[in-house]
PDB file of N, CA and C in Angstrom:
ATOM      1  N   UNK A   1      -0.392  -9.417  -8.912  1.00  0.00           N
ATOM      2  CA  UNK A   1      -1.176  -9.121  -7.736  1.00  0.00           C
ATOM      3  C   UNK A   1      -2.534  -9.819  -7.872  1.00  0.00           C
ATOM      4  N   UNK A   2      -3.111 -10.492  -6.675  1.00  0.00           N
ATOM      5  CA  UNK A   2      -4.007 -11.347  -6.739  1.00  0.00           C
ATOM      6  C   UNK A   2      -5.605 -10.461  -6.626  1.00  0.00           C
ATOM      7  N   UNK A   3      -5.348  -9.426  -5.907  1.00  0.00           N
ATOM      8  CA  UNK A   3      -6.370  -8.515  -5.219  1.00  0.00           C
ATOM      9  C   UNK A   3      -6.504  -7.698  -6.390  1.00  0.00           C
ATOM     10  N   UNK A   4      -7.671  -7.307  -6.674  1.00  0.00           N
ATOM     11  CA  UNK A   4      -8.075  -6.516  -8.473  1.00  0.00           C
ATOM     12  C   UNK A   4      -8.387  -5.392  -7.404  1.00  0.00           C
ATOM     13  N   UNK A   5      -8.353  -4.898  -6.114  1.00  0.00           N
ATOM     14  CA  UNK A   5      -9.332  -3.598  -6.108  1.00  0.00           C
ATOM     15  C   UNK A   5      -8.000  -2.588  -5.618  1.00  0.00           C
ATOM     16  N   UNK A   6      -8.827  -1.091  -5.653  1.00  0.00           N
ATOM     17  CA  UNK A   6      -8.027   0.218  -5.306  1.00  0.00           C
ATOM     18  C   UNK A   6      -7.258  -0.003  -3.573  1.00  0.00           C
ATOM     19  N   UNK A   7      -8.642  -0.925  -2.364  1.00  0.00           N
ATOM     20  CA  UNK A   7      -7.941  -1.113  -1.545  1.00  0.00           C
ATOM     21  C   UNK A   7      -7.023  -2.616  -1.342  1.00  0.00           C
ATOM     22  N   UNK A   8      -7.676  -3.495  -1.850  1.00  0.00           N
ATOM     23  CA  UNK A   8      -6.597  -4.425  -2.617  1.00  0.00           C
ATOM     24  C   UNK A   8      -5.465  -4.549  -1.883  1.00  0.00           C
ATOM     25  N   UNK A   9      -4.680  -3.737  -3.468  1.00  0.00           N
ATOM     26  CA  UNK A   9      -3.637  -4.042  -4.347  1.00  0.00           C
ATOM     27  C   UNK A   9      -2.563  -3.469  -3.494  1.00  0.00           C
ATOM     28  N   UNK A  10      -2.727  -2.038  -2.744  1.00  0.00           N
ATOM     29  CA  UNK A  10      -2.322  -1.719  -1.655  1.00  0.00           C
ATOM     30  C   UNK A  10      -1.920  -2.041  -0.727  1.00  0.00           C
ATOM     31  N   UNK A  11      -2.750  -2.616   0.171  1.00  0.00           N
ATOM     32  CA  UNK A  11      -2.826  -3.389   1.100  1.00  0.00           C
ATOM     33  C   UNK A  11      -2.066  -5.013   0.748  1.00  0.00           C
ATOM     34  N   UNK A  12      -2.088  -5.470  -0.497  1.00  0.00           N
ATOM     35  CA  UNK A  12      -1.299  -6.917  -0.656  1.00  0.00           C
ATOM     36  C   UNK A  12       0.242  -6.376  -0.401  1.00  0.00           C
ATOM     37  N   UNK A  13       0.301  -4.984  -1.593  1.00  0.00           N
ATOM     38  CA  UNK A  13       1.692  -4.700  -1.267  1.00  0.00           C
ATOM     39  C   UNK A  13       2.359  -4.752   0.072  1.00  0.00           C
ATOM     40  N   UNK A  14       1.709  -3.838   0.872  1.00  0.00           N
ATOM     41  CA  UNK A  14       2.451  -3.712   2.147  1.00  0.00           C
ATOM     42  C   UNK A  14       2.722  -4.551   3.093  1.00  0.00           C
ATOM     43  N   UNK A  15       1.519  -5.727   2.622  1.00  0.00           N
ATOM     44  CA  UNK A  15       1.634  -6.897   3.533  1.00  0.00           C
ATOM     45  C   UNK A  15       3.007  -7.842   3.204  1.00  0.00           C
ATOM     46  N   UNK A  16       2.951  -7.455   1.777  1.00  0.00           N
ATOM     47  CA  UNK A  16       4.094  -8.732   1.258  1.00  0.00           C
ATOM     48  C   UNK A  16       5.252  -7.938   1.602  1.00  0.00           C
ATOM     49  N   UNK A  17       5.475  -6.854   1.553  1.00  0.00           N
ATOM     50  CA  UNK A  17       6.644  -5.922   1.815  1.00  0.00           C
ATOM     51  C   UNK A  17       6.948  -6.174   3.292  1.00  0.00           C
ATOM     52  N   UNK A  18       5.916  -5.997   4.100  1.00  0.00           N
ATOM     53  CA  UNK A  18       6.403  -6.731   5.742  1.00  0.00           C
ATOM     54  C   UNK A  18       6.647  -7.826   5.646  1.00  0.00           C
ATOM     55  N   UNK A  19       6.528  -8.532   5.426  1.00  0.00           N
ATOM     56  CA  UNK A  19       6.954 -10.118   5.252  1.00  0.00           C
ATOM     57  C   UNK A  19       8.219 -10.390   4.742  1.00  0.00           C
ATOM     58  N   UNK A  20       8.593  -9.966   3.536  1.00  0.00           N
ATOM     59  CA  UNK A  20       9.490  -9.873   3.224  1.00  0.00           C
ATOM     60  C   UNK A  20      11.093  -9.030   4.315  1.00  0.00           C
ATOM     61  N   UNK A  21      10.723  -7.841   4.500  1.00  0.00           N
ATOM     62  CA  UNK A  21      11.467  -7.929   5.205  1.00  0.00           C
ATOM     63  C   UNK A  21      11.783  -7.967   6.723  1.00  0.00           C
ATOM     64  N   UNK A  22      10.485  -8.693   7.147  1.00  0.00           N
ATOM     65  CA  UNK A  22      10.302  -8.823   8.635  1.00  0.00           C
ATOM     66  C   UNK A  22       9.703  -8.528   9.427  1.00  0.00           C
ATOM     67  N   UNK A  23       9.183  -7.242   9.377  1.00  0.00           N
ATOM     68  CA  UNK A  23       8.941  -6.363  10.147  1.00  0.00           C
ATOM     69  C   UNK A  23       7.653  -5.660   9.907  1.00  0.00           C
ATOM     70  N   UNK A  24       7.137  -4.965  10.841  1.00  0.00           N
ATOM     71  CA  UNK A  24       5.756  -4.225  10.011  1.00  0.00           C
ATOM     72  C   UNK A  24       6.224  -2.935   9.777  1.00  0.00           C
ATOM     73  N   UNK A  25       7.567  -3.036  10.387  1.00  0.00           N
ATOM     74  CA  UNK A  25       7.785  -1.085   9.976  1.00  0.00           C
ATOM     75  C   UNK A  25       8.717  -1.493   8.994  1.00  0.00           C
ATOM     76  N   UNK A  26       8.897  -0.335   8.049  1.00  0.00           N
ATOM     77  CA  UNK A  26       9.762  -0.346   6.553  1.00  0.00           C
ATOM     78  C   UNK A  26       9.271   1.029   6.198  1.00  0.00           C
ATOM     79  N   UNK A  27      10.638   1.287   4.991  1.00  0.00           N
ATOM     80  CA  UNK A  27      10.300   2.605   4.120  1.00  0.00           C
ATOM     81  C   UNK A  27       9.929   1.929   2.688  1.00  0.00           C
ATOM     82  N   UNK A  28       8.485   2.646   2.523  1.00  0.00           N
ATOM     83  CA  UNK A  28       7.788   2.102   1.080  1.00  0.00           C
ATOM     84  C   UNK A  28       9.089   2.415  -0.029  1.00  0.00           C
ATOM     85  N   UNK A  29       9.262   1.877  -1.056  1.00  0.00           N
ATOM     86  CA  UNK A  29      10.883   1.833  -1.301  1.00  0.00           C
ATOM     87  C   UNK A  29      10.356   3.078  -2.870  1.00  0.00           C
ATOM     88  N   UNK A  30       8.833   3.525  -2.820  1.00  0.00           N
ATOM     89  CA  UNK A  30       8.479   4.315  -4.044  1.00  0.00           C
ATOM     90  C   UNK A  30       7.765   5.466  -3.313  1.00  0.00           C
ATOM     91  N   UNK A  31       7.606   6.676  -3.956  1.00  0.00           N
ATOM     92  CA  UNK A  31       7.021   7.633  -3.820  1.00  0.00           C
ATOM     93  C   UNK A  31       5.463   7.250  -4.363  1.00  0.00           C
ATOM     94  N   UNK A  32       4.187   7.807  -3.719  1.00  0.00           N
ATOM     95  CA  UNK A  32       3.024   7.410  -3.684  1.00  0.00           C
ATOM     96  C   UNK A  32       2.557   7.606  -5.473  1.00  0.00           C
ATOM     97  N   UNK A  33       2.782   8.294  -6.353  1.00  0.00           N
ATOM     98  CA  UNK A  33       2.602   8.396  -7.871  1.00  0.00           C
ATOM     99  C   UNK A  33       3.243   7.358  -7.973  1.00  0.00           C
ATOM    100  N   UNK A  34       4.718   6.817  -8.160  1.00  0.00           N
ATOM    101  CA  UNK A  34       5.155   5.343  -8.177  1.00  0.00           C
ATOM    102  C   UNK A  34       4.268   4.277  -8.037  1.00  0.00           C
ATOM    103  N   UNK A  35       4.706   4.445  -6.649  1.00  0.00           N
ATOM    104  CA  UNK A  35       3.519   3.361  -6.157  1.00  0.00           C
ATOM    105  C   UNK A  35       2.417   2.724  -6.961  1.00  0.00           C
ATOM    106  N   UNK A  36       1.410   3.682  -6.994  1.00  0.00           N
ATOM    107  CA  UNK A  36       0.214   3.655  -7.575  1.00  0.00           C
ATOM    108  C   UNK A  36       0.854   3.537  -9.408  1.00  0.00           C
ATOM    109  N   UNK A  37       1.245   4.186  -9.508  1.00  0.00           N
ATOM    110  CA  UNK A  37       1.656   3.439 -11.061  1.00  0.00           C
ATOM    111  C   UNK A  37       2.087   2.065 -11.308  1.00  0.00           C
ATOM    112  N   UNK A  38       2.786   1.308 -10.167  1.00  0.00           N
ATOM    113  CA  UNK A  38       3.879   0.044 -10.350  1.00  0.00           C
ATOM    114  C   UNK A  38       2.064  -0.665  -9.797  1.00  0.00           C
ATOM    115  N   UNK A  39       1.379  -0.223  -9.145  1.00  0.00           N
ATOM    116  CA  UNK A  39      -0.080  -1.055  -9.089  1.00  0.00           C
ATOM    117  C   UNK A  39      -1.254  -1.011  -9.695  1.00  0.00           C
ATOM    118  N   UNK A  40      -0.873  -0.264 -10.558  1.00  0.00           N
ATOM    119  CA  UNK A  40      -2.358  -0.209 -11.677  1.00  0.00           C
ATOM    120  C   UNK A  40      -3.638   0.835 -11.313  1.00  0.00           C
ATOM    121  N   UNK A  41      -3.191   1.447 -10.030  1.00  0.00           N
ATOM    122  CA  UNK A  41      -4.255   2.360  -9.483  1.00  0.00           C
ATOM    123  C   UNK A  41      -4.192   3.930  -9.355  1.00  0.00           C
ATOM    124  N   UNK A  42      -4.932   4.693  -8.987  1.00  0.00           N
ATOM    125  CA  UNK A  42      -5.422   6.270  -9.450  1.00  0.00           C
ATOM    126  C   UNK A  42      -4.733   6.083  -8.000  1.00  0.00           C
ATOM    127  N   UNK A  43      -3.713   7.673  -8.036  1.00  0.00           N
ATOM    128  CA  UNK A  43      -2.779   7.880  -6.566  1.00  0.00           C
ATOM    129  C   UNK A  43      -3.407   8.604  -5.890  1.00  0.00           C
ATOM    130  N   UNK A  44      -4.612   9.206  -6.228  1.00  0.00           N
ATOM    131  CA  UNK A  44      -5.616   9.725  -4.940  1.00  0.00           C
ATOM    132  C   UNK A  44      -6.385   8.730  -4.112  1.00  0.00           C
ATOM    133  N   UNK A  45      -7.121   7.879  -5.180  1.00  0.00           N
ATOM    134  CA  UNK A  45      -7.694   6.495  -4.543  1.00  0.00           C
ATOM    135  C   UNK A  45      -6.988   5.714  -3.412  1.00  0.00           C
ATOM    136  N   UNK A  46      -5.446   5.630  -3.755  1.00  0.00           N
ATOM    137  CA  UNK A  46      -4.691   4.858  -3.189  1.00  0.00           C
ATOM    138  C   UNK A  46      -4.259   5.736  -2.209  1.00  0.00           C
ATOM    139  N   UNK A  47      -4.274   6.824  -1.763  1.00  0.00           N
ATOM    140  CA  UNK A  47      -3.451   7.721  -0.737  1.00  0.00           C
ATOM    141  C   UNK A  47      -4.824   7.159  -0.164  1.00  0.00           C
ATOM    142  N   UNK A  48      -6.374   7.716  -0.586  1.00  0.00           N
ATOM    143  CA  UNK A  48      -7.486   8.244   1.006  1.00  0.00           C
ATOM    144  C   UNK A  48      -7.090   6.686   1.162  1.00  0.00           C
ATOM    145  N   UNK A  49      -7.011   5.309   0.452  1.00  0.00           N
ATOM    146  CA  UNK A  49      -7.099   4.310   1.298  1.00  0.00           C
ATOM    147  C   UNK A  49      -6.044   4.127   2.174  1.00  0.00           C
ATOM    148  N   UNK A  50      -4.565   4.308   1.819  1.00  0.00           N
ATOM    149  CA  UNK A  50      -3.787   3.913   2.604  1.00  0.00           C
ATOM    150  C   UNK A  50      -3.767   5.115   3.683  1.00  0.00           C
ATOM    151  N   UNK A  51      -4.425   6.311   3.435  1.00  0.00           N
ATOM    152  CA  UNK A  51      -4.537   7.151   4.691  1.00  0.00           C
ATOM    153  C   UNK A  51      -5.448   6.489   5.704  1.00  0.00           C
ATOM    154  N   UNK A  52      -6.820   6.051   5.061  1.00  0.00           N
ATOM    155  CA  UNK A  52      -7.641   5.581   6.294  1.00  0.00           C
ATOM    156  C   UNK A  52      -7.210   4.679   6.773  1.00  0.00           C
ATOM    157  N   UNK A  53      -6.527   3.349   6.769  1.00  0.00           N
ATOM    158  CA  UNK A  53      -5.749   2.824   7.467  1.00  0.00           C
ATOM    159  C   UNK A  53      -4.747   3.477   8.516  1.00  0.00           C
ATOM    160  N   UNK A  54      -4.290   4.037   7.870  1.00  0.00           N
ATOM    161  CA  UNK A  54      -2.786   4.727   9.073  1.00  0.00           C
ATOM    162  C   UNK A  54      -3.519   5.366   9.931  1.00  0.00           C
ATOM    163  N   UNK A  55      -5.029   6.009  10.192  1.00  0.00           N
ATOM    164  CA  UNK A  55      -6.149   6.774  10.870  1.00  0.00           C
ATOM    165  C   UNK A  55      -6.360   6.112  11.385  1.00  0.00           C
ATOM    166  N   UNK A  56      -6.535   4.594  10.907  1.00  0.00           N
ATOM    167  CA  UNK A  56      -7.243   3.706  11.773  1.00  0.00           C
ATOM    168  C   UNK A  56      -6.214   2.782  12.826  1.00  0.00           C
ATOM    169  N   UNK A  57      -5.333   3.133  12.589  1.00  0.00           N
ATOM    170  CA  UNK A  57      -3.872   2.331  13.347  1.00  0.00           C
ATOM    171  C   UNK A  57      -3.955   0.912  13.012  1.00  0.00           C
ATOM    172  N   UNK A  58      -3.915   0.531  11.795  1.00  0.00           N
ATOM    173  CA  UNK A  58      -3.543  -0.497  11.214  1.00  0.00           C
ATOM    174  C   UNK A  58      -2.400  -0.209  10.052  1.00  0.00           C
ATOM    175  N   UNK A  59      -1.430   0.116  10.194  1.00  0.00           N
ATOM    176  CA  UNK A  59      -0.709   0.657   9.271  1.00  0.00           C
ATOM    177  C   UNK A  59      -0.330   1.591   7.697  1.00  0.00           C
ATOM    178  N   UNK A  60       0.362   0.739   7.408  1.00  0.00           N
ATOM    179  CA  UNK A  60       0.665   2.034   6.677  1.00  0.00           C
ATOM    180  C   UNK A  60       1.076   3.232   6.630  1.00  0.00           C
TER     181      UNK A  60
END
């Protein structure tokens, strides 16, 4: 992962994950502790960010 930060690494994921399979909608294929483990980041950090996004209607 190219992006070193908490909102980052997140955000690269999901982007490359739409891309990959097309679409902007998909099921994250890990549970959010996963997640954040397979990215190097604290799973509270990574929930408020990927929450304030989905708040903000930019996905996630």
């Amino acid at each position: 992962m190219s992006r070193k930060t908490t909102r980052g690494k997140p955000m690269e994921f999901l982007l490359d994950q739409a891309k990959r399979r097309g679409s902007a909608a998909f099921t994250i294929p890990y549970d959010r502790q996963a997640l954040a483990d397979y990215l190097g980041v604290e799973r509270s950090a990574m929930s408020a960010e990927i929450g304030k996004r989905k708040k903000a209607g930019r996905g996630a």
